[in-house]
PDB file of N, CA and C in Angstrom:
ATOM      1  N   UNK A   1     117.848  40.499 116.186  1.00  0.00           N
ATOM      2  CA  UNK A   1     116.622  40.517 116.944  1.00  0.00           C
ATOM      3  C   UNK A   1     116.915  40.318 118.430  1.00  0.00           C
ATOM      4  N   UNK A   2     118.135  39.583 118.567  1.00  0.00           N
ATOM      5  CA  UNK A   2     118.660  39.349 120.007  1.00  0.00           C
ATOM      6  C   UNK A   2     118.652  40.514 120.790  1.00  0.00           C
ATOM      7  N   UNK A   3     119.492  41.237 120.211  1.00  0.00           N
ATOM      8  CA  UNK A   3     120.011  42.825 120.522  1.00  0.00           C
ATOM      9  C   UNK A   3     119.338  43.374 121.212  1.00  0.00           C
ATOM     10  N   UNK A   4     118.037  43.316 119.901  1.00  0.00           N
ATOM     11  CA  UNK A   4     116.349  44.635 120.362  1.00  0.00           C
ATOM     12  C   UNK A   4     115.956  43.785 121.684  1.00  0.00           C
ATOM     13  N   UNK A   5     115.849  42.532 121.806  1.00  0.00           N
ATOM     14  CA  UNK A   5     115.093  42.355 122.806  1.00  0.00           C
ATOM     15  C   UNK A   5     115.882  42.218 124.253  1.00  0.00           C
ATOM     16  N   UNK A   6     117.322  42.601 124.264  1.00  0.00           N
ATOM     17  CA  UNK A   6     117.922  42.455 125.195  1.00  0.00           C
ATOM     18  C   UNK A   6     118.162  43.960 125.398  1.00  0.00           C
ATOM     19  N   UNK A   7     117.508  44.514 124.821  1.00  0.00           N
ATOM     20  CA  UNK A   7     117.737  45.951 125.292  1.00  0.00           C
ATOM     21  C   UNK A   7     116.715  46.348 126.298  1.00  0.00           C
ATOM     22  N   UNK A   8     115.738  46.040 124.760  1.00  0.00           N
ATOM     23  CA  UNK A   8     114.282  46.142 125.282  1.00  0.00           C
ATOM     24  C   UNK A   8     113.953  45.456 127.284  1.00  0.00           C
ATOM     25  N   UNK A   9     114.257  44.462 127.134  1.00  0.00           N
ATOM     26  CA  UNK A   9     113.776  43.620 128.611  1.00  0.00           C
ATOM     27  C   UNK A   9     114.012  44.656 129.774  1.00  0.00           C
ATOM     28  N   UNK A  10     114.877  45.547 130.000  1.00  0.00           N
ATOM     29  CA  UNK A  10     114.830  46.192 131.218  1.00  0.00           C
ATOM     30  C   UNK A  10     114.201  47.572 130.975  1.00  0.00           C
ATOM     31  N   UNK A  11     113.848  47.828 129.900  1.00  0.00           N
ATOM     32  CA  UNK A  11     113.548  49.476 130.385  1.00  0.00           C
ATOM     33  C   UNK A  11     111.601  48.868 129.921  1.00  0.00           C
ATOM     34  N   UNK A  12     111.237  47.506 129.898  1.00  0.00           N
ATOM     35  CA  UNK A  12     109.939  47.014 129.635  1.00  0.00           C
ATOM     36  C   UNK A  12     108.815  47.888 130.669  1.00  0.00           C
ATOM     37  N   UNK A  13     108.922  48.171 131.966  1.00  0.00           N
ATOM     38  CA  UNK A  13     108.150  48.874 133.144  1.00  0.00           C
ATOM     39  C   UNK A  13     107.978  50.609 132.331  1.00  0.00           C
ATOM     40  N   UNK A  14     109.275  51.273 132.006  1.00  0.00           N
ATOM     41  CA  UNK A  14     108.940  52.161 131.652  1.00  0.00           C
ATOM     42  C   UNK A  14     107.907  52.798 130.331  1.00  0.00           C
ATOM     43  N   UNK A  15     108.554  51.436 129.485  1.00  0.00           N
ATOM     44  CA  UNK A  15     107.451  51.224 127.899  1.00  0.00           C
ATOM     45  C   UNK A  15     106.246  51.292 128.299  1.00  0.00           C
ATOM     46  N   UNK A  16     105.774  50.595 129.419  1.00  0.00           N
ATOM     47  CA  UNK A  16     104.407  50.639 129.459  1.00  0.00           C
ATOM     48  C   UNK A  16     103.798  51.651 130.164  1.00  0.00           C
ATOM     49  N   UNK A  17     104.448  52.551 130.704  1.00  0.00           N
ATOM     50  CA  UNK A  17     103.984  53.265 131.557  1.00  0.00           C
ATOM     51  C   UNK A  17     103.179  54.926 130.051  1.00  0.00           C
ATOM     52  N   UNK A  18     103.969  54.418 129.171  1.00  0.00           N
ATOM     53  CA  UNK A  18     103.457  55.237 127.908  1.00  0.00           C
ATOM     54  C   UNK A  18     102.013  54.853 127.554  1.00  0.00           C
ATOM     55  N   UNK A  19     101.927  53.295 127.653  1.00  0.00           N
ATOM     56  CA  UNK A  19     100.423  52.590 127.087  1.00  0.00           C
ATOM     57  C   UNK A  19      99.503  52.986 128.403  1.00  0.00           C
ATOM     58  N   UNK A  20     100.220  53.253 130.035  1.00  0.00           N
ATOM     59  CA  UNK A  20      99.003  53.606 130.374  1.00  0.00           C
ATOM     60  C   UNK A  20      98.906  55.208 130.779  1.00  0.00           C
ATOM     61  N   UNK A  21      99.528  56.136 130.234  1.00  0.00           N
ATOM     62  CA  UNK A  21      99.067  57.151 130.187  1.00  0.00           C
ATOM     63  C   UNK A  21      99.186  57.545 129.101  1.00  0.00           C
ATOM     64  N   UNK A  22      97.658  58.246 128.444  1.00  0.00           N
ATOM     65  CA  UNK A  22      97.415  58.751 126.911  1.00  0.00           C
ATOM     66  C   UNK A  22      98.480  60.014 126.742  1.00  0.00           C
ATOM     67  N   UNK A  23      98.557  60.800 127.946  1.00  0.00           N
ATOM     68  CA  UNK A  23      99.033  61.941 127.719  1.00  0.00           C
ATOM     69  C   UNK A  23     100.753  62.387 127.554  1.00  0.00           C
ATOM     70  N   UNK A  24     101.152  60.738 127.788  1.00  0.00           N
ATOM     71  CA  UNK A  24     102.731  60.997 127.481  1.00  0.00           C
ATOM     72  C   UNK A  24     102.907  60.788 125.792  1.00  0.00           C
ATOM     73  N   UNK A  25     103.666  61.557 124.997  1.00  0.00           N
ATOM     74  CA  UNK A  25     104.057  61.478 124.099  1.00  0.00           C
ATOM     75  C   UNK A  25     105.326  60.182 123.883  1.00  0.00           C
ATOM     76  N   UNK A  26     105.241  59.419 122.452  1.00  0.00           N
ATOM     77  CA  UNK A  26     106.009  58.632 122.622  1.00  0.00           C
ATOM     78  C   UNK A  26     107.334  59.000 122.005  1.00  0.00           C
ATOM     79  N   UNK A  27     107.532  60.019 121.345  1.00  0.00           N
ATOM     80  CA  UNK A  27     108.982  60.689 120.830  1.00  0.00           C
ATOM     81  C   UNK A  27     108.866  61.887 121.849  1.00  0.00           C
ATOM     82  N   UNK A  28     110.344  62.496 121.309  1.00  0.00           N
ATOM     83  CA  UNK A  28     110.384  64.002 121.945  1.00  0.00           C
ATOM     84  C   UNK A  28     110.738  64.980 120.810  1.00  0.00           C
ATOM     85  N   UNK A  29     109.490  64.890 119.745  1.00  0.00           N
ATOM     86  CA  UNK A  29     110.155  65.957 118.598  1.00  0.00           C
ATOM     87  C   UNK A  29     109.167  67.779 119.293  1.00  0.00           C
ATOM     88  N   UNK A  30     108.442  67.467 120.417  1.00  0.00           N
ATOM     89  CA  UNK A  30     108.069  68.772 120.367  1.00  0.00           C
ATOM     90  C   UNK A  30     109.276  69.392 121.338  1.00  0.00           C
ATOM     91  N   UNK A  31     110.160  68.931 122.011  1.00  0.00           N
ATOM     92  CA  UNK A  31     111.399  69.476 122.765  1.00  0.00           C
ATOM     93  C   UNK A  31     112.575  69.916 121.318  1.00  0.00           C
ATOM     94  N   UNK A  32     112.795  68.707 120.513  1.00  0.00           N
ATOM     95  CA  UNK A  32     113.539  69.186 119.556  1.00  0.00           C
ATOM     96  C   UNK A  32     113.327  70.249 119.084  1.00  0.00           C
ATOM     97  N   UNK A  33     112.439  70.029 117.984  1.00  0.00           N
ATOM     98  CA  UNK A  33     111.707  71.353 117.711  1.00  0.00           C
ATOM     99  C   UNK A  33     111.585  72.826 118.130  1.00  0.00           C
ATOM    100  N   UNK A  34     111.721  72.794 119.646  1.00  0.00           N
ATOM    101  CA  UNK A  34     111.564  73.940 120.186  1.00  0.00           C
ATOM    102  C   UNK A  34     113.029  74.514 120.095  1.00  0.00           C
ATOM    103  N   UNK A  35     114.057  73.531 120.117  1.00  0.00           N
ATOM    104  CA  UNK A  35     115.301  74.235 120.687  1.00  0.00           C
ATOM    105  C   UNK A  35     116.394  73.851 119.000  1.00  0.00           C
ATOM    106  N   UNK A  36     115.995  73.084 118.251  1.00  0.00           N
ATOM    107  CA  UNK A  36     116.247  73.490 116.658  1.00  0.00           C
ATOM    108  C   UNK A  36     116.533  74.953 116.473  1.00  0.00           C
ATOM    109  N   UNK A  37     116.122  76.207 116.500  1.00  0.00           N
ATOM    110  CA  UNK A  37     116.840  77.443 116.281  1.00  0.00           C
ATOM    111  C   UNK A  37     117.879  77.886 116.967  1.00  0.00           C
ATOM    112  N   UNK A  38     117.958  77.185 117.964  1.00  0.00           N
ATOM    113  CA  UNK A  38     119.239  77.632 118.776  1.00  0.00           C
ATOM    114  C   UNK A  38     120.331  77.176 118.364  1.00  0.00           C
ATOM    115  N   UNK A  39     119.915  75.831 117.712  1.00  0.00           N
ATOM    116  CA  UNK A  39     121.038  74.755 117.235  1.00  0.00           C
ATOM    117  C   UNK A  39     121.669  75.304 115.979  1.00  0.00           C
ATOM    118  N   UNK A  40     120.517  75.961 114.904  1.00  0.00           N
ATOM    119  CA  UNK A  40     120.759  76.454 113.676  1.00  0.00           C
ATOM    120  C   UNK A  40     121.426  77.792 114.025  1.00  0.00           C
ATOM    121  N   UNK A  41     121.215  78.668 115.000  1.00  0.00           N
ATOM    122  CA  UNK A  41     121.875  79.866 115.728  1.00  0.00           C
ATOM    123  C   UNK A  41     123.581  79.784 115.329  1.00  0.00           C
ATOM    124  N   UNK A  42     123.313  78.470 116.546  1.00  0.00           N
ATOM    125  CA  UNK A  42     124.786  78.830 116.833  1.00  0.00           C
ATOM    126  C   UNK A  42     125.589  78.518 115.406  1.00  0.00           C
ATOM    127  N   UNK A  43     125.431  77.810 114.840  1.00  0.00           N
ATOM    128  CA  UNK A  43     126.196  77.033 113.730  1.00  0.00           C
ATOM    129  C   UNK A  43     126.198  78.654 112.485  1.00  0.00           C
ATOM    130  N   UNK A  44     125.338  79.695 112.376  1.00  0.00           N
ATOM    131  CA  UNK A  44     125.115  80.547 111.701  1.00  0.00           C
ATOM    132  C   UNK A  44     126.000  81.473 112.599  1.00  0.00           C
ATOM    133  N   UNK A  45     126.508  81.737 113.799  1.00  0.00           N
ATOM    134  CA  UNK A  45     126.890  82.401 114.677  1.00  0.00           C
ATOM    135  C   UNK A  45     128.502  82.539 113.903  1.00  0.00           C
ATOM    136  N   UNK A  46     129.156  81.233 113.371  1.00  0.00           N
ATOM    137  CA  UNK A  46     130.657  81.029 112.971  1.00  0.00           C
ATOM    138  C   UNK A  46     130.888  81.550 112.028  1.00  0.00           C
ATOM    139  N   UNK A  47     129.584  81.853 111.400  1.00  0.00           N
ATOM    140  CA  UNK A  47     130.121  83.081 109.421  1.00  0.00           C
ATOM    141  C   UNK A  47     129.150  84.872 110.020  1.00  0.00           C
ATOM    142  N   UNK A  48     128.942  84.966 111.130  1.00  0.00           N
ATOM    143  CA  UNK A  48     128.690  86.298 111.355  1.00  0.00           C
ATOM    144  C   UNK A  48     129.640  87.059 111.175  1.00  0.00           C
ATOM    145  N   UNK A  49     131.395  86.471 110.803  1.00  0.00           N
ATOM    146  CA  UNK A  49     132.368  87.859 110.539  1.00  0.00           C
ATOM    147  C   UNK A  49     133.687  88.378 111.847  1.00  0.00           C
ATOM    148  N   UNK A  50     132.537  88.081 113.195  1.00  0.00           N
ATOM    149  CA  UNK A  50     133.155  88.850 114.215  1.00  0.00           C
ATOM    150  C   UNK A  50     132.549  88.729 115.205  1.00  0.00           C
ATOM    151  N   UNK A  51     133.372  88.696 116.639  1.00  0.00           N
ATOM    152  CA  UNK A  51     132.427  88.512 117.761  1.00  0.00           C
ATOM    153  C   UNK A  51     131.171  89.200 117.789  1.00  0.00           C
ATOM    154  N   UNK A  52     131.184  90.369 117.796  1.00  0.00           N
ATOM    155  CA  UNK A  52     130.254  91.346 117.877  1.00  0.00           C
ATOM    156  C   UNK A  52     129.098  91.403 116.940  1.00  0.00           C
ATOM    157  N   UNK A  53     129.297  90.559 115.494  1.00  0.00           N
ATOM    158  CA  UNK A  53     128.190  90.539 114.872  1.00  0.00           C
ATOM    159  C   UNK A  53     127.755  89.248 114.958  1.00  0.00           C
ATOM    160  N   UNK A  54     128.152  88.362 115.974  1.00  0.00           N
ATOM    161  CA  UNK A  54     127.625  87.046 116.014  1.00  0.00           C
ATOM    162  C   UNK A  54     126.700  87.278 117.666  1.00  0.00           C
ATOM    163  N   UNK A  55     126.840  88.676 117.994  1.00  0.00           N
ATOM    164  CA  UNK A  55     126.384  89.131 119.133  1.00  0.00           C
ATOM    165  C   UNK A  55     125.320  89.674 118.559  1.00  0.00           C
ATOM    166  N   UNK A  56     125.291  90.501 117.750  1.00  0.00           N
ATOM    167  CA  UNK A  56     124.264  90.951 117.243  1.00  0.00           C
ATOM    168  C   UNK A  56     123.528  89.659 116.595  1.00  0.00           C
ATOM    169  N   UNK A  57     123.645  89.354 116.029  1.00  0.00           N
ATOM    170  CA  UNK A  57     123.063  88.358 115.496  1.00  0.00           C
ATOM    171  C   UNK A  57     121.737  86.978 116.394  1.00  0.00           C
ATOM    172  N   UNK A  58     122.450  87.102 117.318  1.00  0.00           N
ATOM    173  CA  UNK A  58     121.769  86.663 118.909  1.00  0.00           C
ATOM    174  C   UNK A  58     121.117  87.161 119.058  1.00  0.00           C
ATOM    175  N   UNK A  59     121.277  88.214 119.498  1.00  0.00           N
ATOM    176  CA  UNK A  59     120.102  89.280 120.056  1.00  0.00           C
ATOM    177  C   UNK A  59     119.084  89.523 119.352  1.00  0.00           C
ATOM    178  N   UNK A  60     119.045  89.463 117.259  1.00  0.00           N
ATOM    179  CA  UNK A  60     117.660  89.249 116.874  1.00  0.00           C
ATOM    180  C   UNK A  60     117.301  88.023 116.856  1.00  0.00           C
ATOM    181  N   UNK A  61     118.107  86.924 116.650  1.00  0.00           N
ATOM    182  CA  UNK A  61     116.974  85.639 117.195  1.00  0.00           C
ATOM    183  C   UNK A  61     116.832  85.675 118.653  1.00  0.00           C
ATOM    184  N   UNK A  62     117.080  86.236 119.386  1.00  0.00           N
ATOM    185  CA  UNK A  62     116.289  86.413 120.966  1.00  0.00           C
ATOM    186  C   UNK A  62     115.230  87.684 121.031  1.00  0.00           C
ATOM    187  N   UNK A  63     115.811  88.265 120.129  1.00  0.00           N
ATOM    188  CA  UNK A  63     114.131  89.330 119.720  1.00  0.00           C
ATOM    189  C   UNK A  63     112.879  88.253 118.912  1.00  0.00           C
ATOM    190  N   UNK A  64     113.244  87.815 117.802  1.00  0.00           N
ATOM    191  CA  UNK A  64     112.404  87.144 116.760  1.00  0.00           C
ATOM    192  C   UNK A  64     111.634  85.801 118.014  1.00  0.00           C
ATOM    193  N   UNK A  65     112.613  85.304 118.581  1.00  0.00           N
ATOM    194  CA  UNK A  65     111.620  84.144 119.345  1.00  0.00           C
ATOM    195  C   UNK A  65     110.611  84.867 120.237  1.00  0.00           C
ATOM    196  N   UNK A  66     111.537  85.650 120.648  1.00  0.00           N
ATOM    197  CA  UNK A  66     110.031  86.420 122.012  1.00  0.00           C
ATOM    198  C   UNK A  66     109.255  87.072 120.941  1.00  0.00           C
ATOM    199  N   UNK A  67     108.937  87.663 119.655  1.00  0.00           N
ATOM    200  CA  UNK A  67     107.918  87.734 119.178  1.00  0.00           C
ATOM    201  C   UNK A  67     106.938  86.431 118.771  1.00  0.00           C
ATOM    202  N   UNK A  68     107.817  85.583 118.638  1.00  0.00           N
ATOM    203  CA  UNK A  68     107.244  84.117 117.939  1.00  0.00           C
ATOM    204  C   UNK A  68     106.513  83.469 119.299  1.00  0.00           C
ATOM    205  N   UNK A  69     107.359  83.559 120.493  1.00  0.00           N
ATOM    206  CA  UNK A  69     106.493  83.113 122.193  1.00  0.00           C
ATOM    207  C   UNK A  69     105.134  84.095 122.099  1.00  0.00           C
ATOM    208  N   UNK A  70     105.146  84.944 122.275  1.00  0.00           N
ATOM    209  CA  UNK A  70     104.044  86.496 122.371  1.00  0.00           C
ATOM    210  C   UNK A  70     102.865  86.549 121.123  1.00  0.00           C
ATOM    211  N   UNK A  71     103.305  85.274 120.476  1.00  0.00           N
ATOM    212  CA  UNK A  71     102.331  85.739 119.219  1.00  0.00           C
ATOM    213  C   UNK A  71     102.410  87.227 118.670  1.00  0.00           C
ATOM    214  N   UNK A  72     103.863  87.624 118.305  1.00  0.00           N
ATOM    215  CA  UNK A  72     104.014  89.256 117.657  1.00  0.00           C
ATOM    216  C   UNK A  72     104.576  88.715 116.365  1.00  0.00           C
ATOM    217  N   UNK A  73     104.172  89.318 114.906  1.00  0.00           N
ATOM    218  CA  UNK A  73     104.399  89.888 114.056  1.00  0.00           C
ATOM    219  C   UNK A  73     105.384  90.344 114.106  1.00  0.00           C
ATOM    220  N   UNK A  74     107.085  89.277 113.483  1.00  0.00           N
ATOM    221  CA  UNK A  74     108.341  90.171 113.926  1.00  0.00           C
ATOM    222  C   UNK A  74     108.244  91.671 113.101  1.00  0.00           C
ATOM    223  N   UNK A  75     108.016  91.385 111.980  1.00  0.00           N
ATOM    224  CA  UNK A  75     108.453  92.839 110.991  1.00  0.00           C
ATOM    225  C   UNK A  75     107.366  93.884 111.774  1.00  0.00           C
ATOM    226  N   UNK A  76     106.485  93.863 112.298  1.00  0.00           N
ATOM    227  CA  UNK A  76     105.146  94.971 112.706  1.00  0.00           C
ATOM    228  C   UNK A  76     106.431  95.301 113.337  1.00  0.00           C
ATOM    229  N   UNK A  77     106.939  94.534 114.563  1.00  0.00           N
ATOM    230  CA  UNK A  77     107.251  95.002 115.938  1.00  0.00           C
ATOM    231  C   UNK A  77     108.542  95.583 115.945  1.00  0.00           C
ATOM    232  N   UNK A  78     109.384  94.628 114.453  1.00  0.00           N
ATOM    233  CA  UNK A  78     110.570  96.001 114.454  1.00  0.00           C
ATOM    234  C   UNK A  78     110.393  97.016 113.632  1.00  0.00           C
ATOM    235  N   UNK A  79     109.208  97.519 112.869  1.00  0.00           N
ATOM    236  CA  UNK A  79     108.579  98.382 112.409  1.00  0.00           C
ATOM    237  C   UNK A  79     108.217  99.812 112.778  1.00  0.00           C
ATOM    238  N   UNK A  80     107.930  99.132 114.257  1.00  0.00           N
ATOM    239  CA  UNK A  80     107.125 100.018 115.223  1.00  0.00           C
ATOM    240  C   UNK A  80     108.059 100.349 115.934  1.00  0.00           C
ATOM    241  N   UNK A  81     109.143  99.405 116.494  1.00  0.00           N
ATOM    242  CA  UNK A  81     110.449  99.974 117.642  1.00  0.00           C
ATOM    243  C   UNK A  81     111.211 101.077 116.442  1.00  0.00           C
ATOM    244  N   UNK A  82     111.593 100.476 115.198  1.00  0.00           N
ATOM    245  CA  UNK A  82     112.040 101.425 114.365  1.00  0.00           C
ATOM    246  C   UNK A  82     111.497 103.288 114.246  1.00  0.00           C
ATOM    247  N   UNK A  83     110.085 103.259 114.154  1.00  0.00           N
ATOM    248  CA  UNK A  83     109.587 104.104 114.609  1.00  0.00           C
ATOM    249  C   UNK A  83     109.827 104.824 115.460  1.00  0.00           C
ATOM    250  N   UNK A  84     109.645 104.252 116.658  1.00  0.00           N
ATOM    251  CA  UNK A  84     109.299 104.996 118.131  1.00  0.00           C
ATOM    252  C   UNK A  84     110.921 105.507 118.485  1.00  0.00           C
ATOM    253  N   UNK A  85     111.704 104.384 118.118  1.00  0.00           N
ATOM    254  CA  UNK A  85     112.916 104.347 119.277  1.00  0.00           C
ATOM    255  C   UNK A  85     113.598 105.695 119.416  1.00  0.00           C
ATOM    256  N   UNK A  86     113.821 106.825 118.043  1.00  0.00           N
ATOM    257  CA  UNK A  86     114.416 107.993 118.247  1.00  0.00           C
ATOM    258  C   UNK A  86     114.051 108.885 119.383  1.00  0.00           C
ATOM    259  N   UNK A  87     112.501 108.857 119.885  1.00  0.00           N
ATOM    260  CA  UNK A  87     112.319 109.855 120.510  1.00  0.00           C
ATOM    261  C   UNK A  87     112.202 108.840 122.023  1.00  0.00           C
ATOM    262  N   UNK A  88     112.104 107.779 122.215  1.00  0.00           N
ATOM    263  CA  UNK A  88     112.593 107.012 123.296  1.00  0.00           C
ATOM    264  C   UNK A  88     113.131 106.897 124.435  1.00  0.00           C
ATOM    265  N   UNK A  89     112.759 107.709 126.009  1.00  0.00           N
ATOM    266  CA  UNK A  89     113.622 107.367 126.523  1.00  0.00           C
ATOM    267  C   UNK A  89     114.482 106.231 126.895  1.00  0.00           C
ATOM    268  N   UNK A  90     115.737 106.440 127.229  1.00  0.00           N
ATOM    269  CA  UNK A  90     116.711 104.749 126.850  1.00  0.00           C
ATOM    270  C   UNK A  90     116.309 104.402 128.319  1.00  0.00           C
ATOM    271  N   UNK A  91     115.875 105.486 129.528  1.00  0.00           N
ATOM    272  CA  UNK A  91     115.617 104.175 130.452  1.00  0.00           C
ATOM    273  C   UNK A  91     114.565 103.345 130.772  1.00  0.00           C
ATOM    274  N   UNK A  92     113.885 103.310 129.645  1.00  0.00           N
ATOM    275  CA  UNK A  92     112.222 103.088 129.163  1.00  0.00           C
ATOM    276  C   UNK A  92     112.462 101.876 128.405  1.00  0.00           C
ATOM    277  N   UNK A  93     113.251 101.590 128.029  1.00  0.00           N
ATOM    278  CA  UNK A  93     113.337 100.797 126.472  1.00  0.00           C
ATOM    279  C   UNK A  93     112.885  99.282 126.736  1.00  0.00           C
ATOM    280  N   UNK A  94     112.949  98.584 128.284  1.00  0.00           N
ATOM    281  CA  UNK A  94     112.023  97.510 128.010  1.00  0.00           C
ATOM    282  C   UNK A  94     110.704  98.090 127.665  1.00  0.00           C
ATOM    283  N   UNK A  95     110.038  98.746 127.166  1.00  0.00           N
ATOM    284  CA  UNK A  95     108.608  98.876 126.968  1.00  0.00           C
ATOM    285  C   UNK A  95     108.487  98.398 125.473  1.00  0.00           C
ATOM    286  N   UNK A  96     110.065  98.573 124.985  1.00  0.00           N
ATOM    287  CA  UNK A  96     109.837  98.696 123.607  1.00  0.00           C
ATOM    288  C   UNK A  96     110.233  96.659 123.145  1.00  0.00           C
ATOM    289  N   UNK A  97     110.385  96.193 124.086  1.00  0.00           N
ATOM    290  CA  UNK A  97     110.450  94.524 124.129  1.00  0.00           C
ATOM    291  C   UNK A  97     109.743  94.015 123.457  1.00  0.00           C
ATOM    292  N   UNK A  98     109.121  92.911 122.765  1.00  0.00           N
ATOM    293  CA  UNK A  98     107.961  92.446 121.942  1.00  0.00           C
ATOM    294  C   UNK A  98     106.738  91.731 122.748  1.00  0.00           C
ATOM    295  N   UNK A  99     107.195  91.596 123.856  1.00  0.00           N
ATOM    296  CA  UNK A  99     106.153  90.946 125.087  1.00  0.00           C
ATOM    297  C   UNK A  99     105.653  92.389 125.699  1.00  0.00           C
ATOM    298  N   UNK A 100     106.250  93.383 125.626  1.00  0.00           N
ATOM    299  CA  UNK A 100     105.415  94.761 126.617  1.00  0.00           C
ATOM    300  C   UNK A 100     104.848  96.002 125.190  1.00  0.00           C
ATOM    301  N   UNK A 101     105.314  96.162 123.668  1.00  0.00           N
ATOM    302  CA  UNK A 101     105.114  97.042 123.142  1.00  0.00           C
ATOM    303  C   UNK A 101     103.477  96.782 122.463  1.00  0.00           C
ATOM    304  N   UNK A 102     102.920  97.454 122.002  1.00  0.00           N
ATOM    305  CA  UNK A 102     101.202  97.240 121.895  1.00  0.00           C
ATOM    306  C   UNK A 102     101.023  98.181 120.352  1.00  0.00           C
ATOM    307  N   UNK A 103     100.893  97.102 119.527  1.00  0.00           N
ATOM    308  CA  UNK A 103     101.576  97.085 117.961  1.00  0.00           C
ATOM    309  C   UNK A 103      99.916  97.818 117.696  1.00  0.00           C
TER     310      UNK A 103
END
């Protein structure tokens, strides 16, 4: 009990600064949370095989989150790039992004 309260005694100004504003959260699981897939990424990145498919592999969880930021439907949106992309011009192809394509 010594411990806790000898920890506790100096960071006491900042503790309270939580009780007087409602709007600070007292954990940080919505930061975790957010950056948890990156963490699970990389660790999935070491059985992709090969540089290049741990490259690929990136690039759809950096597709899948910007649908998940954008509120997009991943499968619609690679549905629809699947679609479109043959006749596509390639110097066009941010249009086909999940934040600019219009499902």
């Amino acid at each position: 009990m010594g411990k806790a309260t000898a920890y506790c005694i100096p960071r006491w100004d900042k503790l309270m600064n939580y009780l007087k504003d409602g709007s600070l959260e007292i954990d940080n699981n919505f930061a975790e949370n957010a950056i948890r897939p990156i963490a699970l990424g990389r660790k999935n990145y070491l059985f992709a095989g090969s540089a290049r498919g741990a490259e690929r592999a990136a690039m759809f969880y950096s597709f899948f989150g910007t649908c998940k930021k954008n509120n997009v439907n991943p499968f619609e949106w690679l549905k629809k790039v699947l679609e479109v992309i043959p006749h596509h011009k390639v110097n066009r192809l941010d249009e086909l992004l999940p934040q600019n394509l219009k499902i």
